[in-house]
Structures are given as structure tokens and as C-alpha cells.
N, C-alpha and C. Protein backbone atom coordinates (compact mmCIF):
# COMPACT_ATOMS: atom_id res chain seq x y z
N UNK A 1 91.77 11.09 82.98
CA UNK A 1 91.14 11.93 83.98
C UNK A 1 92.21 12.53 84.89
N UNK A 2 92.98 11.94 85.57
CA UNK A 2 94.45 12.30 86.13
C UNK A 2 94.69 13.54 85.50
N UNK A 3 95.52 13.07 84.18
CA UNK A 3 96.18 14.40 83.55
C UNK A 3 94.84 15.45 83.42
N UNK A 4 93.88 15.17 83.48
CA UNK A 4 92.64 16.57 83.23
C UNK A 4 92.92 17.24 84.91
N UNK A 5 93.21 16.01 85.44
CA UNK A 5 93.02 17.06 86.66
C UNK A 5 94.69 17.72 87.54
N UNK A 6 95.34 17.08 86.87
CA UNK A 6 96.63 17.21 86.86
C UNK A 6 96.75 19.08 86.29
N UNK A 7 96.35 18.58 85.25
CA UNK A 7 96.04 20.15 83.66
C UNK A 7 95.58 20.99 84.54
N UNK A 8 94.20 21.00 85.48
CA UNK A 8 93.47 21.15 85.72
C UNK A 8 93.90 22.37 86.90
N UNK A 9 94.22 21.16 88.09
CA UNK A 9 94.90 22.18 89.22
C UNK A 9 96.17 22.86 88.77
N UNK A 10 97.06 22.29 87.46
CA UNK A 10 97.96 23.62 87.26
C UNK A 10 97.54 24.89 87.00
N UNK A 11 96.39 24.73 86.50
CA UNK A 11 95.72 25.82 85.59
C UNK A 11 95.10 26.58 86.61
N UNK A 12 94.84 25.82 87.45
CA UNK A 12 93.71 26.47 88.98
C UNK A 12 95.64 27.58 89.66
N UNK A 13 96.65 26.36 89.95
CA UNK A 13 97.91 27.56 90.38
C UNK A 13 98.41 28.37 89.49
N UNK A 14 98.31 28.20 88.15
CA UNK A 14 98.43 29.44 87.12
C UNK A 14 97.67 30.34 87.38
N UNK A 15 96.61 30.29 87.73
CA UNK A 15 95.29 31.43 87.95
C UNK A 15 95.69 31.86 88.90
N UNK A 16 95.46 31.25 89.87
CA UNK A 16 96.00 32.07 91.51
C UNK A 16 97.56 32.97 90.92
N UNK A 17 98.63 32.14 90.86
CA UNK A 17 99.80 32.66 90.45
C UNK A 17 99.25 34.64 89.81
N UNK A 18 99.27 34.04 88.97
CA UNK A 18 98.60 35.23 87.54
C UNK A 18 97.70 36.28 89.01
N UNK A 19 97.14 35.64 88.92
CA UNK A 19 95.48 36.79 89.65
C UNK A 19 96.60 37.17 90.81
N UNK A 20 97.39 36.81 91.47
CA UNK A 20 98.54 37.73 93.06
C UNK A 20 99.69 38.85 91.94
N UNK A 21 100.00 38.01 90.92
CA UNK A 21 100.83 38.79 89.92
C UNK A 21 100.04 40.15 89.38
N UNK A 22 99.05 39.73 88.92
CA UNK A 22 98.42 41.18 88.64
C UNK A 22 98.19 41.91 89.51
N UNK A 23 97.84 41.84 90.78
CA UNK A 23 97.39 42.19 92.61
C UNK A 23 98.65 43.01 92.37
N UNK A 24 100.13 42.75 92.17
CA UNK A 24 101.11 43.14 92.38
C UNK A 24 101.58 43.98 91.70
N UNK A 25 101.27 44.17 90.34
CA UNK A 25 101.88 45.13 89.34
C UNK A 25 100.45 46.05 89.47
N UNK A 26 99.16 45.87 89.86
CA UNK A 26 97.85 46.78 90.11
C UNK A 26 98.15 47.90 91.25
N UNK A 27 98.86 47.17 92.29
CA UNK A 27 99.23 48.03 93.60
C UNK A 27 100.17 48.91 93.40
N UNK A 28 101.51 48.16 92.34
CA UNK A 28 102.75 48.51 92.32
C UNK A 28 102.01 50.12 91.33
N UNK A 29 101.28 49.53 90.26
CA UNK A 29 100.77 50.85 89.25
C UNK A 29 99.78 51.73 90.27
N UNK A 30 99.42 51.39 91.05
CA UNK A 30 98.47 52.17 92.10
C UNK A 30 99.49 53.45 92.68
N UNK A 31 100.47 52.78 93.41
CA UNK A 31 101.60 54.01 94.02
C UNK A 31 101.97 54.54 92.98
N UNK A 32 102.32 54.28 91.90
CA UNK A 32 102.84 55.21 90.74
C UNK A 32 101.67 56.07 90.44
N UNK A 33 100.30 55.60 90.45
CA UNK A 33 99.21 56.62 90.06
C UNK A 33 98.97 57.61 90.62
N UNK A 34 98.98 57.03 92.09
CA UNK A 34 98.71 58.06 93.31
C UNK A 34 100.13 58.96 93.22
N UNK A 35 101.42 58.63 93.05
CA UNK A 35 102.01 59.94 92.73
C UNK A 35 102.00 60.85 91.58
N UNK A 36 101.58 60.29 90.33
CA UNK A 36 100.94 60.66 89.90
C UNK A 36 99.66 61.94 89.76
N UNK A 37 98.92 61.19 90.57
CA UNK A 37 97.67 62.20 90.81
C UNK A 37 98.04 63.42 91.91
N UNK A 38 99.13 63.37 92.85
CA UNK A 38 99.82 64.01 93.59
C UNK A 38 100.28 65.31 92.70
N UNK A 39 101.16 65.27 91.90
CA UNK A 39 101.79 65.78 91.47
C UNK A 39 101.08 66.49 90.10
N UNK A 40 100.26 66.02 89.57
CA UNK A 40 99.65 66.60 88.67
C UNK A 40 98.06 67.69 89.32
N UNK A 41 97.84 67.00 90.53
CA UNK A 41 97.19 68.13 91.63
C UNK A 41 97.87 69.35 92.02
N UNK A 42 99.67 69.40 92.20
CA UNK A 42 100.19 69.94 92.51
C UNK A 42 100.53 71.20 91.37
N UNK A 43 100.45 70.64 90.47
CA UNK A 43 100.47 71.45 89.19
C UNK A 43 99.50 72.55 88.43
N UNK A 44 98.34 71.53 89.00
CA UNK A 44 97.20 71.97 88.76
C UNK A 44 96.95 73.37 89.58
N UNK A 45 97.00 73.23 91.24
CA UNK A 45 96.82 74.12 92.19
C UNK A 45 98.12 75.55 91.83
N UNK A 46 99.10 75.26 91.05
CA UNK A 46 100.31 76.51 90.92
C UNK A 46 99.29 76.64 90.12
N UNK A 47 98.72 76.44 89.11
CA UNK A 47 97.78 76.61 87.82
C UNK A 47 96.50 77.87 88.11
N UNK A 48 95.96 77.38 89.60
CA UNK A 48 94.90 78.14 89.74
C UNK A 48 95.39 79.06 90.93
N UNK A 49 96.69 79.26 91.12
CA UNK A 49 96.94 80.33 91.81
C UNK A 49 97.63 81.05 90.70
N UNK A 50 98.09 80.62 89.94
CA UNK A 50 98.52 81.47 88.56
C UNK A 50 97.27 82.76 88.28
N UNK A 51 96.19 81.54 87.93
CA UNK A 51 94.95 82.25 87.13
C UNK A 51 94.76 83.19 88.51
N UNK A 52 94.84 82.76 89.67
CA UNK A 52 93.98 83.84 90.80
C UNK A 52 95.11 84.65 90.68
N UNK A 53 96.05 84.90 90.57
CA UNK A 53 97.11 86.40 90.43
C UNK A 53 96.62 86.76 89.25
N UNK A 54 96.43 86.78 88.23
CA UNK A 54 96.42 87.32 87.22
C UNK A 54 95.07 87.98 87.31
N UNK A 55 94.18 86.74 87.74
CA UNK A 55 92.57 87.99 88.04
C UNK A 55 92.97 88.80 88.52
N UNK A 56 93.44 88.91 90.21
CA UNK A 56 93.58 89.67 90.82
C UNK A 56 94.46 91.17 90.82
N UNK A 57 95.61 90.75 89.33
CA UNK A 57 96.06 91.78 88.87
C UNK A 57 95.29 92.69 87.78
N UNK A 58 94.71 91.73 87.09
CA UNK A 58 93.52 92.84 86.48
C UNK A 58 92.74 93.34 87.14
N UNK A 59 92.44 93.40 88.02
CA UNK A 59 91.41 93.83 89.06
C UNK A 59 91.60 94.95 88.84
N UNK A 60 93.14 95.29 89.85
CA UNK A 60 93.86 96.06 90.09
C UNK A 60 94.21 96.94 88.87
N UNK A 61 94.38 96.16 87.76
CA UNK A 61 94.64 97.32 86.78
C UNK A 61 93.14 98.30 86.25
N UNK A 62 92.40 97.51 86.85
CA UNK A 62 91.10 97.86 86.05
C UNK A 62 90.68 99.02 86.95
N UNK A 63 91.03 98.87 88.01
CA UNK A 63 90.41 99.60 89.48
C UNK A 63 91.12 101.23 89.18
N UNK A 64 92.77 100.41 88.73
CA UNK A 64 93.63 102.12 88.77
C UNK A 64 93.87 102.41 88.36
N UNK A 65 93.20 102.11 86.54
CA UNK A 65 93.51 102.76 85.56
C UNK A 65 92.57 103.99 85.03
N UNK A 66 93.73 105.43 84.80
CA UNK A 66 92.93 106.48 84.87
C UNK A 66 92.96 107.00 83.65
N UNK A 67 93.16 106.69 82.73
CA UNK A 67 93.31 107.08 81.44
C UNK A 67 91.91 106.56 80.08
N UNK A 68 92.02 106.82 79.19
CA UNK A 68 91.14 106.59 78.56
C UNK A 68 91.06 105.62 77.36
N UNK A 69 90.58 104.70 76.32
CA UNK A 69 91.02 103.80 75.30
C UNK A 69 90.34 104.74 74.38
N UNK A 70 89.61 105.27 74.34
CA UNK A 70 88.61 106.49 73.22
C UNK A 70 89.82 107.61 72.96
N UNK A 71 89.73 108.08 71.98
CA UNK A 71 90.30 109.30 71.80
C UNK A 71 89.86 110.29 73.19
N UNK A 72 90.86 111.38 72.89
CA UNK A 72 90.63 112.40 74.44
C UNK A 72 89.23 112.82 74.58
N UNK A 73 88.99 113.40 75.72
CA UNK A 73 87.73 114.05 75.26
C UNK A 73 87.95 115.66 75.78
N UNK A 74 86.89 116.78 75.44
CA UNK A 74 86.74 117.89 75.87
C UNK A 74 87.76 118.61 76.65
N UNK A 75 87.30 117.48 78.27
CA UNK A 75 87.47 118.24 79.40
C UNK A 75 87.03 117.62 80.56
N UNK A 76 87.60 117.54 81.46
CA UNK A 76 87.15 116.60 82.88
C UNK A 76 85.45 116.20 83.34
N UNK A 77 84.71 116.92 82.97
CA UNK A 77 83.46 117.22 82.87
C UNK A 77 82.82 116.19 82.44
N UNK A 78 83.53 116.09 81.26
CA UNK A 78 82.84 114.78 80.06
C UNK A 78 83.39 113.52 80.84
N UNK A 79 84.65 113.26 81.38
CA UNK A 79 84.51 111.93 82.03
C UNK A 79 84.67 111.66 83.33
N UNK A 80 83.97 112.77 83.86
CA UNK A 80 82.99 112.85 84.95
C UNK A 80 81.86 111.22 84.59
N UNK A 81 81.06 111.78 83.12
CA UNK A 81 80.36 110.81 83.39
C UNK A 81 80.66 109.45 83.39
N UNK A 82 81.80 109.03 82.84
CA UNK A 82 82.16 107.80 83.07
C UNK A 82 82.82 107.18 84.08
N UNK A 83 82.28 108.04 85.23
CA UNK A 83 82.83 107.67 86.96
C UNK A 83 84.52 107.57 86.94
N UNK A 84 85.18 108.18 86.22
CA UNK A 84 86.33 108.34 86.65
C UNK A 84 87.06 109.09 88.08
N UNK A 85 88.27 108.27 88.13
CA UNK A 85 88.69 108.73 89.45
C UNK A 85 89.42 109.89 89.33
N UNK A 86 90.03 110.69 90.37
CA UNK A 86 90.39 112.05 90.27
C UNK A 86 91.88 111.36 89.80
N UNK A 87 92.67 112.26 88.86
CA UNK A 87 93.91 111.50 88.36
C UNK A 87 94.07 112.19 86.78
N UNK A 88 95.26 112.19 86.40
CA UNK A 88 95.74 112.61 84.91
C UNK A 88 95.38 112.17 84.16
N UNK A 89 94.40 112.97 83.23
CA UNK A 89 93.96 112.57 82.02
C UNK A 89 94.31 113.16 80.88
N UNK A 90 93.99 112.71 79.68
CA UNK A 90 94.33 113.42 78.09
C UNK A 90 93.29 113.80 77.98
N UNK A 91 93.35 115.22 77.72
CA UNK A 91 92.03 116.38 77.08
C UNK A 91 92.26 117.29 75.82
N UNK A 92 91.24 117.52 74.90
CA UNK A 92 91.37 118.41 74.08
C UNK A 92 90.36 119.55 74.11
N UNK A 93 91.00 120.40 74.69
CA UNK A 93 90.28 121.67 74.78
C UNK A 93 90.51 122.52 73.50
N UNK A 94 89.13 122.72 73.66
CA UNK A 94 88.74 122.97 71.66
C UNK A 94 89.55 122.24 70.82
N UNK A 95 89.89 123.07 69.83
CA UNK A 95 90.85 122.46 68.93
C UNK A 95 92.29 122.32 68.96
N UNK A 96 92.35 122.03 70.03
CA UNK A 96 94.30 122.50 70.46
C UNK A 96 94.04 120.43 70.41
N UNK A 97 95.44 120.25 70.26
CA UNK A 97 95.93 119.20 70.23
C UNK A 97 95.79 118.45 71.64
N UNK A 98 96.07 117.16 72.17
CA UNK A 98 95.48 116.18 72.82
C UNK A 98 96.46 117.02 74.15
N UNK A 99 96.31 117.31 75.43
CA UNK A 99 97.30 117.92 76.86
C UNK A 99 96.58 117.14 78.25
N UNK A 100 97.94 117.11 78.66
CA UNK A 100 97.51 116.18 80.08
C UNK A 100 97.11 116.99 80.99
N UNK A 101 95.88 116.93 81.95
CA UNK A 101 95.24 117.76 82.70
C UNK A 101 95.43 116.94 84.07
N UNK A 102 95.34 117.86 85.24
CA UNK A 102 94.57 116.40 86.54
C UNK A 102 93.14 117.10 86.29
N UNK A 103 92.84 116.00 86.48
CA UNK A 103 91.07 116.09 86.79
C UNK A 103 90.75 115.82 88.32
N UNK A 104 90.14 116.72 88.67
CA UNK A 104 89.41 117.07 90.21
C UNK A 104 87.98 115.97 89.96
N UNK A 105 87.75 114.80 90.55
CA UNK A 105 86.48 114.40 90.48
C UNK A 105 86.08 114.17 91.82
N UNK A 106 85.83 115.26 92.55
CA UNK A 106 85.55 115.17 94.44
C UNK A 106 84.81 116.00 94.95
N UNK A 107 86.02 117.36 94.05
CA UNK A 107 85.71 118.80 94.89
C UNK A 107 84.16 119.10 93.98
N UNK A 108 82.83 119.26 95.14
CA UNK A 108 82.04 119.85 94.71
C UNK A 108 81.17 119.53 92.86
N UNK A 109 81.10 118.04 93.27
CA UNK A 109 80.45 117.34 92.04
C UNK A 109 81.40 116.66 91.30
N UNK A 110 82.86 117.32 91.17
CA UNK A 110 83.92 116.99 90.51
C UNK A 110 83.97 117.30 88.89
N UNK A 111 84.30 116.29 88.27
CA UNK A 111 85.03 117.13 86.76
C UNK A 111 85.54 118.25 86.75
N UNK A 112 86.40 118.58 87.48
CA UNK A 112 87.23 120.01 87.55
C UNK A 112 88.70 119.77 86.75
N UNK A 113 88.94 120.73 85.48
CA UNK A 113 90.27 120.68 85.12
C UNK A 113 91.26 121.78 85.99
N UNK A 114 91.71 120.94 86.69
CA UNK A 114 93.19 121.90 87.46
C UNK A 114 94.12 122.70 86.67
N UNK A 115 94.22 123.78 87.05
CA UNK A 115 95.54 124.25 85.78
C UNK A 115 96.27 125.12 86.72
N UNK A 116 95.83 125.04 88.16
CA UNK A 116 97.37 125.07 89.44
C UNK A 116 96.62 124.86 90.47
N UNK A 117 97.98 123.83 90.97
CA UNK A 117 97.91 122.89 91.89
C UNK A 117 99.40 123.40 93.03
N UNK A 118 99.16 123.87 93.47
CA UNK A 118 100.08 124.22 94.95
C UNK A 118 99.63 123.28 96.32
N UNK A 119 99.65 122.29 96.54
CA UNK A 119 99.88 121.89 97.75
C UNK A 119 100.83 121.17 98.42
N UNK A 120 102.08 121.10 98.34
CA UNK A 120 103.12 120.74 99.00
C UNK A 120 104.52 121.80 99.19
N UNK A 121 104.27 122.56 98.37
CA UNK A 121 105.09 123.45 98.72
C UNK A 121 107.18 122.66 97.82
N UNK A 122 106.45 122.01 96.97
CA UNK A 122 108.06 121.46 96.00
C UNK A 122 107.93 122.16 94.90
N UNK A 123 107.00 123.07 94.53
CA UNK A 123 108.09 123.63 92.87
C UNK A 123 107.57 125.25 93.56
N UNK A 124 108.69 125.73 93.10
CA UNK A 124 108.88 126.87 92.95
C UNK A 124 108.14 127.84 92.12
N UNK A 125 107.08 128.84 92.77
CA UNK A 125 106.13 129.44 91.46
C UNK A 125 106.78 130.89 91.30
N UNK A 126 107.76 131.13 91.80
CA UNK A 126 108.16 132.40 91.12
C UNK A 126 108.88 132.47 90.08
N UNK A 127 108.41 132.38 88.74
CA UNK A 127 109.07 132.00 88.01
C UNK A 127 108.62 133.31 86.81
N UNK A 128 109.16 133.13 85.43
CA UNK A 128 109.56 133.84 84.43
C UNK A 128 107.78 133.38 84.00
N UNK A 129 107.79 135.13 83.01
CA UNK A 129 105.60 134.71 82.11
C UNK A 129 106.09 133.71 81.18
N UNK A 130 107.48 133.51 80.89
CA UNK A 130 107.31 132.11 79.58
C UNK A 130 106.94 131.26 80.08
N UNK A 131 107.66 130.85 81.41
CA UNK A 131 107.83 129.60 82.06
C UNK A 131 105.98 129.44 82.35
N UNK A 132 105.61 130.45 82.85
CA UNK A 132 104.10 130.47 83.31
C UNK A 132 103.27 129.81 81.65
N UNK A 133 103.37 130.29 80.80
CA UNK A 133 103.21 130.28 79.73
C UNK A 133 103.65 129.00 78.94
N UNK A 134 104.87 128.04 78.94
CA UNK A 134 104.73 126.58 78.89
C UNK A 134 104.12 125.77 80.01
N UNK A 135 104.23 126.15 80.93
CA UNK A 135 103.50 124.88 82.51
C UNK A 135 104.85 124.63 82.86
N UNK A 136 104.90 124.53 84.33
CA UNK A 136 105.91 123.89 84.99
C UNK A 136 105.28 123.11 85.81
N UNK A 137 106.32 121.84 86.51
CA UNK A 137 105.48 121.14 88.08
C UNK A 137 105.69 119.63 87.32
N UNK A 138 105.13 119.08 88.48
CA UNK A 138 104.81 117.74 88.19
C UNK A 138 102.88 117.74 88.26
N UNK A 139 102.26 117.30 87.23
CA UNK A 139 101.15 117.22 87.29
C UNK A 139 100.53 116.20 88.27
N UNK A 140 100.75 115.48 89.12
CA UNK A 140 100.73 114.51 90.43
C UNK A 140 100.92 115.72 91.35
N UNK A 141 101.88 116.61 91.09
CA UNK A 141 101.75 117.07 92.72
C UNK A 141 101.70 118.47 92.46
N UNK A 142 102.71 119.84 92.58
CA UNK A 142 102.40 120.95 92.50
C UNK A 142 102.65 121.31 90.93
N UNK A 143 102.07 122.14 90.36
CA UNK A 143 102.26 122.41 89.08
C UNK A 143 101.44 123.51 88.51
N UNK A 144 101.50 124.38 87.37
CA UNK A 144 101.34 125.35 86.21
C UNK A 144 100.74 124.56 85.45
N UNK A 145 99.90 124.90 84.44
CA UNK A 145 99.50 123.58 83.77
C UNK A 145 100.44 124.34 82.24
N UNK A 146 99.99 125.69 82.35
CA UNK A 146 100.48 126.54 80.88
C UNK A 146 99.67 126.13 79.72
N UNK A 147 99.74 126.68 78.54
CA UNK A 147 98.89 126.34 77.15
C UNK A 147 99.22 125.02 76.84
């Protein structure tokens, strides 16, 4: 009976021992978790400011993009209806090959193809009937549009 209880209470300070030992490597793995969970939060949050720039740059591309994914169309008129903003587009008027126009979508209902634009007073319109006759300018600002 002795040695049972001898056995007995070692086994009772093995337990205690053991059960503060695990307490200790549980806590010790606790601070490692919690940095852990720190740092993989931290990762996480660059993660969803990643994704929120990138929405936020499509936004932006979606908002200011003035061009078209369809082949050209007509004439400013036609993407009038697809609420486009006033800005350079590709048009094919009749059968002539695909030419960059600005499109007026403001003045007076809008879909207007511009083919001269004078308001700043930077290109020079006294120019030669060829020159009139290819387009001169910057199509953004003053310009000839020509054939």
C-alpha cells in the first residue's frame, strides 16, 4: 500500500509537473500565435487595400474611358446613345476607313462630330488647302480635322 501510494503521489507530482509544463509551452505557443495572428492580419489588411486600389483604379478607368471595344461606329450620333462622354473617338464615316474625331456630347443634345476646333488660340490656321486638306492641330485642343 506504501509503494501504491508512494507510485501514487509521484504520479499526482508528475501530473501537476506535466499539467504547469504544458501551461508553459500553451502560453509560450500563445505569444507565438498572437504574433502570428498579428502579422498575418497585417498582411491580410495590405491585401484589402491592394484589392481597394485596384477597384478604385478600375473605377477610374471605367469612368474615363472614351473609346470604344466594338468596331468604330458611323459618327458621334451613334454613341451618343451609349452615354458617352465628350472626348476622341474612332469613326467611320461611310466607307472611308476607321478616323479619330472629338465628339461634342453637351452642345445642344450632343453627338456632334467636330471637324474645327479653335479655342485656345495654339495652332496656327493660316495655312496651305493641302495642309487644310490632311487636318492639322491636336485633336484635344485646336485643330482641322481634314479627310
Amino acid at each position: 500500500v506504501r509503494q501504491y501510494r508512494k507510485s501514487s503521489e509521484k504520479d499526482d507530482r508528475v501530473d501537476t509537473i506535466w499539467n504547469e509544463l504544458q501551461g508553459i509551452c500553451l502560453h509560450g505557443n500563445q505569444r507565438g500565435t498572437v504574433q502570428d495572428l498579428k502579422r498575418d492580419t497585417q498582411v491580410l489588411l495590405k491585401k484589402i487595400r491592394g484589392e481597394k486600389e485596384i477597384l478604385r483604379i478600375v473605377s477610374l478607368l471605367k469612368n474615363g474611358f472614351k473609346g470604344t471595344c466594338t468596331k468604330p461606329v458611323r459618327d458621334c450620333t451613334e454613341l451618343k446613345k451609349y452615354n458617352k462622354l465628350s472626348g476622341v473617338y474612332k469613326i467611320t464615316a461611310g466607307n472611308s476607313k476607321a478616323l479619330k474625331v472629338y465628339c461634342d456630347m453637351t452642345t445642344d443634345g450632343g453627338g456632334w462630330s467636330i471637324i474645327q476646333r479653335h479655342q485656345d488660340g495654339n495652332v496656327d490656321f493660316q495655312r496651305t488647302w493641302a495642309e487644310y486638306e490632311n487636318g492639322f492641330g491636336n485633336l484635344e485642343g485646336d485643330y482641322w480635322l481634314g479627310k
